[in-house]
PDB file of N, CA and C in Angstrom:
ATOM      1  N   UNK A   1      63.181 130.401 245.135  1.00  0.00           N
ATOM      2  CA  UNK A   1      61.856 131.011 245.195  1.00  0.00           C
ATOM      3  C   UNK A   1      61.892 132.268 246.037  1.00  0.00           C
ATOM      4  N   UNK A   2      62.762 132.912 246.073  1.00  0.00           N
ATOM      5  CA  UNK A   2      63.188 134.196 246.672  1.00  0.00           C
ATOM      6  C   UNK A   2      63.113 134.013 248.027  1.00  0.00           C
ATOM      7  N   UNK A   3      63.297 134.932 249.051  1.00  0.00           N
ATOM      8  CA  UNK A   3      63.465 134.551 250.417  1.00  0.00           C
ATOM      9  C   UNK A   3      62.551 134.141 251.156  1.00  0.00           C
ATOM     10  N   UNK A   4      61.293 134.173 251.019  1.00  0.00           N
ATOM     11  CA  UNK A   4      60.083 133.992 251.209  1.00  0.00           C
ATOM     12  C   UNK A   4      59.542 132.866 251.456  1.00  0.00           C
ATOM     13  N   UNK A   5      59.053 131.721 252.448  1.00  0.00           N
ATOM     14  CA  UNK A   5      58.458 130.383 252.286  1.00  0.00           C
ATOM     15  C   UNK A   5      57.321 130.938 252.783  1.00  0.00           C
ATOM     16  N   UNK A   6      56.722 129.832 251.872  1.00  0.00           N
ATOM     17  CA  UNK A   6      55.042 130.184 252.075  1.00  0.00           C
ATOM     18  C   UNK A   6      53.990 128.580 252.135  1.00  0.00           C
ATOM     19  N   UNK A   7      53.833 128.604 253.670  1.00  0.00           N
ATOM     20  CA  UNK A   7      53.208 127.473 254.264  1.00  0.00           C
ATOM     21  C   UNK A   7      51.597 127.420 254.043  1.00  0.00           C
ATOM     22  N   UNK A   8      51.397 126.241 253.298  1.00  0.00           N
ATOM     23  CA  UNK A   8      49.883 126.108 253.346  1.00  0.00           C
ATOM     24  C   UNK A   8      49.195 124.949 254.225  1.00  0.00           C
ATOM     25  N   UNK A   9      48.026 125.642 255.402  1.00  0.00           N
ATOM     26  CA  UNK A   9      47.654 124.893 255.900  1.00  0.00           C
ATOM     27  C   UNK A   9      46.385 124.009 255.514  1.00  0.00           C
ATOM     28  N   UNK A  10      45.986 122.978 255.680  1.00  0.00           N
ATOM     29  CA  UNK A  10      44.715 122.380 255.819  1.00  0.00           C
ATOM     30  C   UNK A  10      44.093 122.284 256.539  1.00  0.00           C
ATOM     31  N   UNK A  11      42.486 122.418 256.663  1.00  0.00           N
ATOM     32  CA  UNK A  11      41.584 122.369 257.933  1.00  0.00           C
ATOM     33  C   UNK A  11      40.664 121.517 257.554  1.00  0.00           C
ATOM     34  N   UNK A  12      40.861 120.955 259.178  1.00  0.00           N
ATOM     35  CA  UNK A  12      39.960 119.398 258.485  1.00  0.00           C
ATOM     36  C   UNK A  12      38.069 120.256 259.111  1.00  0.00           C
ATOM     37  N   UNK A  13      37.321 119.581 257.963  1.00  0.00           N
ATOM     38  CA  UNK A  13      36.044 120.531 258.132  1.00  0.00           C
ATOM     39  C   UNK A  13      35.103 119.386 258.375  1.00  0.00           C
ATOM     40  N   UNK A  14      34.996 118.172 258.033  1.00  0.00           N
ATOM     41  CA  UNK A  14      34.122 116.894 258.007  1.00  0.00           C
ATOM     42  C   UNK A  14      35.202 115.808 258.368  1.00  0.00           C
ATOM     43  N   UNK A  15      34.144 114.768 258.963  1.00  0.00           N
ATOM     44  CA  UNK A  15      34.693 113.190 259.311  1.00  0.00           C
ATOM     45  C   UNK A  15      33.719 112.548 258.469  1.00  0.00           C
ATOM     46  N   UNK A  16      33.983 111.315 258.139  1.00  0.00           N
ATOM     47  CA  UNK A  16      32.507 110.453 257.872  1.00  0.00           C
ATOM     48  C   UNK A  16      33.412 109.174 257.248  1.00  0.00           C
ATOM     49  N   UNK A  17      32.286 108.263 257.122  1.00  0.00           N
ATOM     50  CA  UNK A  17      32.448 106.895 256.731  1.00  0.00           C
ATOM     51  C   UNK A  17      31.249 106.625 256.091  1.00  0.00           C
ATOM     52  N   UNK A  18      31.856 105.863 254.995  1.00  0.00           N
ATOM     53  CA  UNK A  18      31.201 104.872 253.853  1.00  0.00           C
ATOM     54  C   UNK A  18      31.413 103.355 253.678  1.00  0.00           C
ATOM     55  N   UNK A  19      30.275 103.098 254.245  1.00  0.00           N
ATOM     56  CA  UNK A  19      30.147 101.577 254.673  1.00  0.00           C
ATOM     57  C   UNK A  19      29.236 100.668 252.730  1.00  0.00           C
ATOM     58  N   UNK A  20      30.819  99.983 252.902  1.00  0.00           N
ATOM     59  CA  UNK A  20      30.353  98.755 251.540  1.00  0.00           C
ATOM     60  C   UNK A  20      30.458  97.367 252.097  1.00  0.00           C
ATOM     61  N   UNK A  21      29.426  96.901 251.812  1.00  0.00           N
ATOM     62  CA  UNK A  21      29.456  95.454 252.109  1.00  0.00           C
ATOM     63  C   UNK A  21      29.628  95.555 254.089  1.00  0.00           C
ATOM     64  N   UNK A  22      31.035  94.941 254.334  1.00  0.00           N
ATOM     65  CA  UNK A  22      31.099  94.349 255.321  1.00  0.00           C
ATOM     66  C   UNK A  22      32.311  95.663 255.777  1.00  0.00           C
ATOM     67  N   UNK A  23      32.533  96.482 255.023  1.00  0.00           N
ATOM     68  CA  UNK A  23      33.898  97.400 255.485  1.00  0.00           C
ATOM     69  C   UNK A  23      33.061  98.603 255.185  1.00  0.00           C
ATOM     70  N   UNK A  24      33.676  99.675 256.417  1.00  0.00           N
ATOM     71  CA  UNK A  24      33.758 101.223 256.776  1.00  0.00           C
ATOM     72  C   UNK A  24      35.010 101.301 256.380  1.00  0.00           C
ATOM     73  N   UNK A  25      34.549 103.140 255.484  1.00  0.00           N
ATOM     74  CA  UNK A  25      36.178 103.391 254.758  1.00  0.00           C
ATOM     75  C   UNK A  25      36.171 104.653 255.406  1.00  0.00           C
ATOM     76  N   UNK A  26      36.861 105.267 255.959  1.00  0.00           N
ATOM     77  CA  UNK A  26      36.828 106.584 256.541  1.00  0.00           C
ATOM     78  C   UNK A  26      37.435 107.714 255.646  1.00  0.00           C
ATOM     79  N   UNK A  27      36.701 108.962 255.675  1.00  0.00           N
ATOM     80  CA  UNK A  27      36.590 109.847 254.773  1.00  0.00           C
ATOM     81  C   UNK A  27      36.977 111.337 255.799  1.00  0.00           C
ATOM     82  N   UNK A  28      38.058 111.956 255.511  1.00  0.00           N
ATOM     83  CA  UNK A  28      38.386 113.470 256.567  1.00  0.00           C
ATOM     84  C   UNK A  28      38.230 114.270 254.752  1.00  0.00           C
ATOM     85  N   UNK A  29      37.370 115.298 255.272  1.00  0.00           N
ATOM     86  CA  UNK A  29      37.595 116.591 254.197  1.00  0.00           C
ATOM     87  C   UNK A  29      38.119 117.441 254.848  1.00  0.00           C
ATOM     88  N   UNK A  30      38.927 118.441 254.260  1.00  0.00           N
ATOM     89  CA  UNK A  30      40.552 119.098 254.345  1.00  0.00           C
ATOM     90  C   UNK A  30      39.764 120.358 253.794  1.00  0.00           C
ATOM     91  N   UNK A  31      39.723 121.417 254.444  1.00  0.00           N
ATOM     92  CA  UNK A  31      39.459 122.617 253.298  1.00  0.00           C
ATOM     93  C   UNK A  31      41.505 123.646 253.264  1.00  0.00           C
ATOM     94  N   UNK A  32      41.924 123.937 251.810  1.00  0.00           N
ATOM     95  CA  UNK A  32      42.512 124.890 252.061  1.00  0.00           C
ATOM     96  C   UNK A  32      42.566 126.598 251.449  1.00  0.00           C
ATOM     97  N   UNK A  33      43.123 127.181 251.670  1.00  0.00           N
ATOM     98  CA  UNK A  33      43.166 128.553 251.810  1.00  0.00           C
ATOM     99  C   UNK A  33      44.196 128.588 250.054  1.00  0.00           C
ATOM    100  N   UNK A  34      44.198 129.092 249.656  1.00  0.00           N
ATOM    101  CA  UNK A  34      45.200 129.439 248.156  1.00  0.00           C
ATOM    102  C   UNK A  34      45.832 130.709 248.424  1.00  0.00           C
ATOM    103  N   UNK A  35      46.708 130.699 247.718  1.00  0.00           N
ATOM    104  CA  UNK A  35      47.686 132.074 247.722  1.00  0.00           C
ATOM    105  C   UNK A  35      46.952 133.046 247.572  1.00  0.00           C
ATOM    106  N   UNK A  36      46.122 132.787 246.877  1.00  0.00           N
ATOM    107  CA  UNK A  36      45.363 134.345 246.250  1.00  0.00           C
ATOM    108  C   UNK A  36      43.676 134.402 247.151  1.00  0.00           C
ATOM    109  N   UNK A  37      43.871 133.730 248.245  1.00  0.00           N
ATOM    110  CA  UNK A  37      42.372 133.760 248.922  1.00  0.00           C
ATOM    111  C   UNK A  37      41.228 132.913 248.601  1.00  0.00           C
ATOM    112  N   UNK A  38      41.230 132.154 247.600  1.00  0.00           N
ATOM    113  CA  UNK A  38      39.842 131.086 247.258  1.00  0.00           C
ATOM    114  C   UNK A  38      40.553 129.790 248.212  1.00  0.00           C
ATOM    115  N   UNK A  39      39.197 129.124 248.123  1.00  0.00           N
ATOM    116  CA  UNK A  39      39.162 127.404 249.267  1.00  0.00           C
ATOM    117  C   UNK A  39      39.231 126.689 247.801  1.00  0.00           C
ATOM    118  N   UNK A  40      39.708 125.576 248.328  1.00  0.00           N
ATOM    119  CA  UNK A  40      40.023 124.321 248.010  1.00  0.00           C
ATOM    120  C   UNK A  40      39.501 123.268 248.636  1.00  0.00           C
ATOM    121  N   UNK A  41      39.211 121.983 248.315  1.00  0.00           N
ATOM    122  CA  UNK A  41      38.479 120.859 249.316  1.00  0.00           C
ATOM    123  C   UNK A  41      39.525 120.188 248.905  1.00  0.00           C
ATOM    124  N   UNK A  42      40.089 119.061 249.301  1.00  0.00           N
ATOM    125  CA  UNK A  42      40.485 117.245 249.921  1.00  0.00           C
ATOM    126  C   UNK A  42      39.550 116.818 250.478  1.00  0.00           C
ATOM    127  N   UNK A  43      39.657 115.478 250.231  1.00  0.00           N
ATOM    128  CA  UNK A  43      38.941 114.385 250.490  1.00  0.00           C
ATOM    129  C   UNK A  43      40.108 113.381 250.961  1.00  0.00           C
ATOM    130  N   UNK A  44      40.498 112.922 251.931  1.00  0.00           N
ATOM    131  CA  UNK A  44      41.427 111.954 252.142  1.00  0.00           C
ATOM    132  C   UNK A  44      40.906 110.146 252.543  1.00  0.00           C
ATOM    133  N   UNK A  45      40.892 109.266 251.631  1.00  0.00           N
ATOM    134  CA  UNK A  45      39.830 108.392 251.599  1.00  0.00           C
ATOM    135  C   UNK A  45      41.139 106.761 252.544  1.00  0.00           C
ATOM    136  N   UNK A  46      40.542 106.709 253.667  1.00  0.00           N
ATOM    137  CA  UNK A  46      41.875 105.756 254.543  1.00  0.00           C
ATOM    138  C   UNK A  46      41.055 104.620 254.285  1.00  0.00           C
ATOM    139  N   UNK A  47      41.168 104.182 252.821  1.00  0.00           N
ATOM    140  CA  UNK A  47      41.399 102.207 252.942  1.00  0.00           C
ATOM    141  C   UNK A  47      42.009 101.056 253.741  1.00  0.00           C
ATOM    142  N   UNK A  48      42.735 101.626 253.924  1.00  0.00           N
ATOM    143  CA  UNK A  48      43.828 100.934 254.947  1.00  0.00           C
ATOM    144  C   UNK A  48      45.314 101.318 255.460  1.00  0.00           C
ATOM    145  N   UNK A  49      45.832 100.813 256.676  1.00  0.00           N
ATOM    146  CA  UNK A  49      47.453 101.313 256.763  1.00  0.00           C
ATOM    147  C   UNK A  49      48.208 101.348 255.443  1.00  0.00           C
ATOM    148  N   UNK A  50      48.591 103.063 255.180  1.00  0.00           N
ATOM    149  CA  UNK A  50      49.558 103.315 254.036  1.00  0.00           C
ATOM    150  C   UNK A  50      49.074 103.161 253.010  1.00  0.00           C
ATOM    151  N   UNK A  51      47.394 102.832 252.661  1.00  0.00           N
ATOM    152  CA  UNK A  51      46.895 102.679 252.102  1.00  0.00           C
ATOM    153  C   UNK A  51      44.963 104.016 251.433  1.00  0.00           C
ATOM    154  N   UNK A  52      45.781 104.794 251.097  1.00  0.00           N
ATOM    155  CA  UNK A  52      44.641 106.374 250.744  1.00  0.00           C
ATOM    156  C   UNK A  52      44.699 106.789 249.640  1.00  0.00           C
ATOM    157  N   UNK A  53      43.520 107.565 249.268  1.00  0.00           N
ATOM    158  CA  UNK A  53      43.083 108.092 248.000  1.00  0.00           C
ATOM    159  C   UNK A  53      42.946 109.436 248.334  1.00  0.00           C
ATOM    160  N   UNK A  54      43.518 110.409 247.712  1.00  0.00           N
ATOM    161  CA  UNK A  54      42.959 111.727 247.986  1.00  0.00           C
ATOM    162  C   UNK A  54      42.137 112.198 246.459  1.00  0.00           C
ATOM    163  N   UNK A  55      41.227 113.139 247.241  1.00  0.00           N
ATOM    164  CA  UNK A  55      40.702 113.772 245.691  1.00  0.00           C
ATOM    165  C   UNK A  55      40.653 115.319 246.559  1.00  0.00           C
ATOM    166  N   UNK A  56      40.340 116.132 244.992  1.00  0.00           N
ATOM    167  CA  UNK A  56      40.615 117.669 245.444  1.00  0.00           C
ATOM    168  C   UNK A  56      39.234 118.224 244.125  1.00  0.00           C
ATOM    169  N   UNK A  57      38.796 119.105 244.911  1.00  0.00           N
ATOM    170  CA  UNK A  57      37.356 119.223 243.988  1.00  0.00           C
ATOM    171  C   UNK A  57      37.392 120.784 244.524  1.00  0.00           C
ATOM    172  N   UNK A  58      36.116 121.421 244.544  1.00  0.00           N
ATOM    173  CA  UNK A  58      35.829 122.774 244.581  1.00  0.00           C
ATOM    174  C   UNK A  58      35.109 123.145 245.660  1.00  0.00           C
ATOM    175  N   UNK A  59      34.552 121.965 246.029  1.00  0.00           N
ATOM    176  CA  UNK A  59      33.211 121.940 247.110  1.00  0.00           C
ATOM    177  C   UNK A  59      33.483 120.519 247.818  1.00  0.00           C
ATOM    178  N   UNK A  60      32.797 120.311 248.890  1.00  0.00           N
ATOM    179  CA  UNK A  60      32.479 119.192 249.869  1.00  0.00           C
ATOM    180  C   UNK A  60      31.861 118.148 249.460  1.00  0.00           C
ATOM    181  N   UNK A  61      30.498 118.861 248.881  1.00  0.00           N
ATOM    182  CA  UNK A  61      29.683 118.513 248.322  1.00  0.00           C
ATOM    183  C   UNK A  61      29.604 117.852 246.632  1.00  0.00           C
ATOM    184  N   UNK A  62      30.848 117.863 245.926  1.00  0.00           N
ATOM    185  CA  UNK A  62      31.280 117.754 245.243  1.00  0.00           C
ATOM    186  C   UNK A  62      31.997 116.159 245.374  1.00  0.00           C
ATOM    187  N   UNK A  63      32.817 116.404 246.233  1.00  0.00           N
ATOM    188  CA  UNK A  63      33.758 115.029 246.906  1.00  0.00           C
ATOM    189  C   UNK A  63      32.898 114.111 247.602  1.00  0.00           C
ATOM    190  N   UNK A  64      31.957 114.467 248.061  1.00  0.00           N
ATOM    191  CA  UNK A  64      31.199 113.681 249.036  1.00  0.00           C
ATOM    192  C   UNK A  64      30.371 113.109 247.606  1.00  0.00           C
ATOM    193  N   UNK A  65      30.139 113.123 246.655  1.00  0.00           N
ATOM    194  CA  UNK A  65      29.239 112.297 245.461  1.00  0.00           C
ATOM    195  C   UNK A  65      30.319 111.833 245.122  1.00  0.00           C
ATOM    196  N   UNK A  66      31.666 111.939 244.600  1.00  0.00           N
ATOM    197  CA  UNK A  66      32.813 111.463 244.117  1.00  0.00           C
ATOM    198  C   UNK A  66      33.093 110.244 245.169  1.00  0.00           C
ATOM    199  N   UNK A  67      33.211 110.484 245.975  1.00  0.00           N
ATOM    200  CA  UNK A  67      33.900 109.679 247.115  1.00  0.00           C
ATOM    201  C   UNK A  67      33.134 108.131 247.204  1.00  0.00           C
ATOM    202  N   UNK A  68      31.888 108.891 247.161  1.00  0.00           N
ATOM    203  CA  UNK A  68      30.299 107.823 247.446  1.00  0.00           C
ATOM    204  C   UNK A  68      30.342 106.743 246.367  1.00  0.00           C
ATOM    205  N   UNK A  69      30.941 107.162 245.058  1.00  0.00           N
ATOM    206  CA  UNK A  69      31.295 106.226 243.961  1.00  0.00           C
ATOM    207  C   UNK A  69      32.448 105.780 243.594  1.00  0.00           C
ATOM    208  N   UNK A  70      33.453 106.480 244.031  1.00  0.00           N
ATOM    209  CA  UNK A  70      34.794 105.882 244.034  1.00  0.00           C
ATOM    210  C   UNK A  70      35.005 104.488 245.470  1.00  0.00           C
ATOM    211  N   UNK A  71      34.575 104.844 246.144  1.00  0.00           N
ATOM    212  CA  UNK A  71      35.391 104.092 246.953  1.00  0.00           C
ATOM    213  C   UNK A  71      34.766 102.494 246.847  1.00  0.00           C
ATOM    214  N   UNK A  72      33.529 101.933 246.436  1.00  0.00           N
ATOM    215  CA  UNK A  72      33.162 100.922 246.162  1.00  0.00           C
ATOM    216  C   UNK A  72      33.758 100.552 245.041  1.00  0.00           C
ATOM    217  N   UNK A  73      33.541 101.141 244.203  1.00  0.00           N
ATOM    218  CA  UNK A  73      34.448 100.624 242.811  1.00  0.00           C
ATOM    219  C   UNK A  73      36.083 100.188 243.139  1.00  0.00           C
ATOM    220  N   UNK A  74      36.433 100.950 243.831  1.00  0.00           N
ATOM    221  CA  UNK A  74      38.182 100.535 244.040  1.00  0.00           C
ATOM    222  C   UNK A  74      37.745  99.432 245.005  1.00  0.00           C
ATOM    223  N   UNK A  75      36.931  99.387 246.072  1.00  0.00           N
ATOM    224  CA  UNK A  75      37.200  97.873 246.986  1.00  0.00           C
ATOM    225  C   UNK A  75      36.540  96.806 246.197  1.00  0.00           C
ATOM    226  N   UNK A  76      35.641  97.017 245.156  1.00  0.00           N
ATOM    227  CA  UNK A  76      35.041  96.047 244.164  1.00  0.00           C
ATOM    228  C   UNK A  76      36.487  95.499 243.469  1.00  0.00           C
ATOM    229  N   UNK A  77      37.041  96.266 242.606  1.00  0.00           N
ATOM    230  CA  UNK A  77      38.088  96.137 241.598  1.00  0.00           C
ATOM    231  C   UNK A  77      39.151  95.485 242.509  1.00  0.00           C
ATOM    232  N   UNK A  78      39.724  95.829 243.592  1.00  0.00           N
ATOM    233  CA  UNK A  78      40.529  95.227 244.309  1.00  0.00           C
ATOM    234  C   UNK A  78      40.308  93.798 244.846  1.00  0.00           C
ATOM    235  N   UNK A  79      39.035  93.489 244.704  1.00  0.00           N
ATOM    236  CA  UNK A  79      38.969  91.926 245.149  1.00  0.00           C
ATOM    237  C   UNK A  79      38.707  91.534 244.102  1.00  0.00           C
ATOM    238  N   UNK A  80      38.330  92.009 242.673  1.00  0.00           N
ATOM    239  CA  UNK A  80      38.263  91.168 241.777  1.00  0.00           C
ATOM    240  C   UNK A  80      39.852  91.210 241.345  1.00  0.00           C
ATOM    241  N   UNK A  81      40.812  91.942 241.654  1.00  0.00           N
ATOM    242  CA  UNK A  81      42.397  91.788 241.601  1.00  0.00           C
ATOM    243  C   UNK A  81      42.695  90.530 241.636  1.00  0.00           C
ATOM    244  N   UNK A  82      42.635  90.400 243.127  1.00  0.00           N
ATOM    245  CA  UNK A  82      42.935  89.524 244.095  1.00  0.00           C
ATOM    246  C   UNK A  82      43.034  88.232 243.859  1.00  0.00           C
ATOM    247  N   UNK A  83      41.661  87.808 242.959  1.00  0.00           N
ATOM    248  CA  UNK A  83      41.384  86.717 242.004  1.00  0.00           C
ATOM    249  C   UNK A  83      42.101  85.938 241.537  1.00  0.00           C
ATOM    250  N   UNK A  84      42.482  84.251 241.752  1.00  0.00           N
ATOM    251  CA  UNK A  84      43.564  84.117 240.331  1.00  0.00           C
ATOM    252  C   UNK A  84      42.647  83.673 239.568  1.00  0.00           C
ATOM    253  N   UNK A  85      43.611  83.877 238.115  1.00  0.00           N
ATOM    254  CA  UNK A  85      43.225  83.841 236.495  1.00  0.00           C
ATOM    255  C   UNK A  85      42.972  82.631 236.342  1.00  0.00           C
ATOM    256  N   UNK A  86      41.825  82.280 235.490  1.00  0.00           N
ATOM    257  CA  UNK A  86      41.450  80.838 234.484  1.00  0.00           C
ATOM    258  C   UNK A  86      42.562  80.812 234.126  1.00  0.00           C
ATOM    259  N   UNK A  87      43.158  79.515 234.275  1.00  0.00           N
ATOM    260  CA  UNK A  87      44.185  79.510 232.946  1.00  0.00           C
ATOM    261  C   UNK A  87      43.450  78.375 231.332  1.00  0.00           C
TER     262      UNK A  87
END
């Protein structure tokens, strides 16, 4: 990639938590910078140790409605996982 490295940073811009049921899921938004000067958002969603979802959208405000519906559905779906099968 020619001699050149080119480091991109993230800046964390928001904290927050989304409380389902009986669990807080903690939520950091990330803004970054692009080669060519426009922002970018992350959403980094910490379910648990070693355990995250990232999403990448256009806006904050964008991720923060995404986030608000994703993250119940995955701790919903994950305990209906969990489940064993009728046999």
């Amino acid at each position: 990639m020619g001699g050149e490295a080119r480091t991109m940073f993230r800046t964390l811009v928001k904290t927050d938590a989304i409380a389902v049921d009986d669990h807080t899921v903690a939520v950091r938004y990330f803004e970054l910078r692009t080669l060519r000067g426009g922002r970018r958002y992350s959403a980094e969603i910490l379910l648990g140790p070693g355990d995250r979802i990232i999403l990448d959208d256009d806006s904050v405000t964008n991720l923060e409605a995404r986030a608000e519906m994703l993250v119940p559905a995955t701790l919903y779906s994950r305990v209906l996982a969990a489940r064993p099968t009728a046999a």
